[in-house]
Protein backbone atom coordinates (compact mmCIF):
# COMPACT_ATOMS: atom_id res chain seq x y z
CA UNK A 1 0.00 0.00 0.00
CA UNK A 2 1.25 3.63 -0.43
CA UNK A 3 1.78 6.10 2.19
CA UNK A 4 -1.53 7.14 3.63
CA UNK A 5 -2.79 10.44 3.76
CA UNK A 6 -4.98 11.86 6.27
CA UNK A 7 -8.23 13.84 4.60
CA UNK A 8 -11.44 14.69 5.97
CA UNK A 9 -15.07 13.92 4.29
CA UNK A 10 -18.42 15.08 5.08
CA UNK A 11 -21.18 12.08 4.81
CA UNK A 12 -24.65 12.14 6.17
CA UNK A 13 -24.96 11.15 9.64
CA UNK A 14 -26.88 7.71 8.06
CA UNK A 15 -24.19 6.43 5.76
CA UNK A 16 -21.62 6.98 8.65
CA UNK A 17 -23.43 4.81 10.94
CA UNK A 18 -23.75 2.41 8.39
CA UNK A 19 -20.04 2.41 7.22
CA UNK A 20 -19.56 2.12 10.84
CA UNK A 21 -21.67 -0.94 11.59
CA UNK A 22 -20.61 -2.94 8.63
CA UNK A 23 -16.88 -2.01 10.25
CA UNK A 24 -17.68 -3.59 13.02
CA UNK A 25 -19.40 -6.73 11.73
CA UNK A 26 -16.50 -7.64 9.89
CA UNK A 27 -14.21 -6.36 12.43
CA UNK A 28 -12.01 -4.10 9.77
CA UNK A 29 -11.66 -0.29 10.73
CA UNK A 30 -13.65 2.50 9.50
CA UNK A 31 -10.77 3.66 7.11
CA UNK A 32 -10.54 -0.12 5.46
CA UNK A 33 -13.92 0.19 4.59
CA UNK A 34 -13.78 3.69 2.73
CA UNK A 35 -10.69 2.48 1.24
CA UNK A 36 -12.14 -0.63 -0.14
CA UNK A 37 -15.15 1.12 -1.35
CA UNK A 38 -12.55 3.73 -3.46
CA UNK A 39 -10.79 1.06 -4.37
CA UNK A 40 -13.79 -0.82 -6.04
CA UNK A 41 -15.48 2.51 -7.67
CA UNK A 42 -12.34 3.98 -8.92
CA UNK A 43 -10.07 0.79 -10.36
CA UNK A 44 -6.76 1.96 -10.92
CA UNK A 45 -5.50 3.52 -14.57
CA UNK A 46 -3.79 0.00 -15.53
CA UNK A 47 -6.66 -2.00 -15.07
CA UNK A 48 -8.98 0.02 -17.52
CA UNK A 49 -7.89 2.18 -19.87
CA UNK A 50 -5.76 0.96 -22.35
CA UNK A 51 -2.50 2.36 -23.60
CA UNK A 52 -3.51 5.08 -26.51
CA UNK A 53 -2.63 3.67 -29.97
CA UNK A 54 0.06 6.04 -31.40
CA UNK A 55 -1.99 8.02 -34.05
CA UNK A 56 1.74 7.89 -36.65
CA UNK A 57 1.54 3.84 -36.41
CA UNK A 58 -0.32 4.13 -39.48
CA UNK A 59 2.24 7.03 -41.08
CA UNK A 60 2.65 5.29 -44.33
CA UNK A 61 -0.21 3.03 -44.41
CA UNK A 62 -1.99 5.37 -46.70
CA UNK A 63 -0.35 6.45 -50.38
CA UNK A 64 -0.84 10.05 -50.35
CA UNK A 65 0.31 11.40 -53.58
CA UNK A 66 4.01 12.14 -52.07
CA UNK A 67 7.52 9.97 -53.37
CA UNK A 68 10.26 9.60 -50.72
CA UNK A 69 12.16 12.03 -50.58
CA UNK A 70 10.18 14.89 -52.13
CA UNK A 71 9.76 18.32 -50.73
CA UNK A 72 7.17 20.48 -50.79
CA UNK A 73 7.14 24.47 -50.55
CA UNK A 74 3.72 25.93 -49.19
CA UNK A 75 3.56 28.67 -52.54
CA UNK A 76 4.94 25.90 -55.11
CA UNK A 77 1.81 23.95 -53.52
CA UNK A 78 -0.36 26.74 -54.00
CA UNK A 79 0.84 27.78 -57.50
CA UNK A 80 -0.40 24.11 -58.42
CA UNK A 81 -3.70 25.00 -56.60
CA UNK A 82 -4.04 27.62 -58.63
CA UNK A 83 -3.28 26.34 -62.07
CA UNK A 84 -5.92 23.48 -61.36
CA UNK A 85 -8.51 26.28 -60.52
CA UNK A 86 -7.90 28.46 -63.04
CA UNK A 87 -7.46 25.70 -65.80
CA UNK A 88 -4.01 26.29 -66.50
């Protein structure tokens, strides 16, 4: 377990006495019992998410028009644009 931290929470008086009970029935401590209700609503970041595909795994995948090794300039790109438009 990691360090513990000491916080305060506000429940209503009814849930307390509950969390309190059930304690006592299974002869745990009050702080077992919020912790083991955390643990069970929030499972930890391994255990549900999955690791986020890398959105370049597919660089290459795809043909896109472009050779290896050719460059592009932004106006030489937009000259082209604008020969296609204009007919040219």
């Amino acid at each position: 377990m990691n360090k513990a931290i000491k916080t305060t929470i506000m429940l209503p008086e009814d849930e307390l006495l509950r969390a309190k009970m059930a304690a006592l029935q299974e002869n745990i401590t009050l702080s077992e019992i919020i912790r083991d209700a955390l643990v069970q609503r929030t499972p930890r970041k391994t255990e549900t998410r999955k690791k986020k595909k890398d959105p370049m795994r597919l660089a290459g995948v795809f043909k896109l028009g472009v050779k290896k090794g050719d460059t592009f300039r932004r106006k030489d790109m937009y000259d082209q644009y604008l020969k296609r438009k204009m007919g040219i």
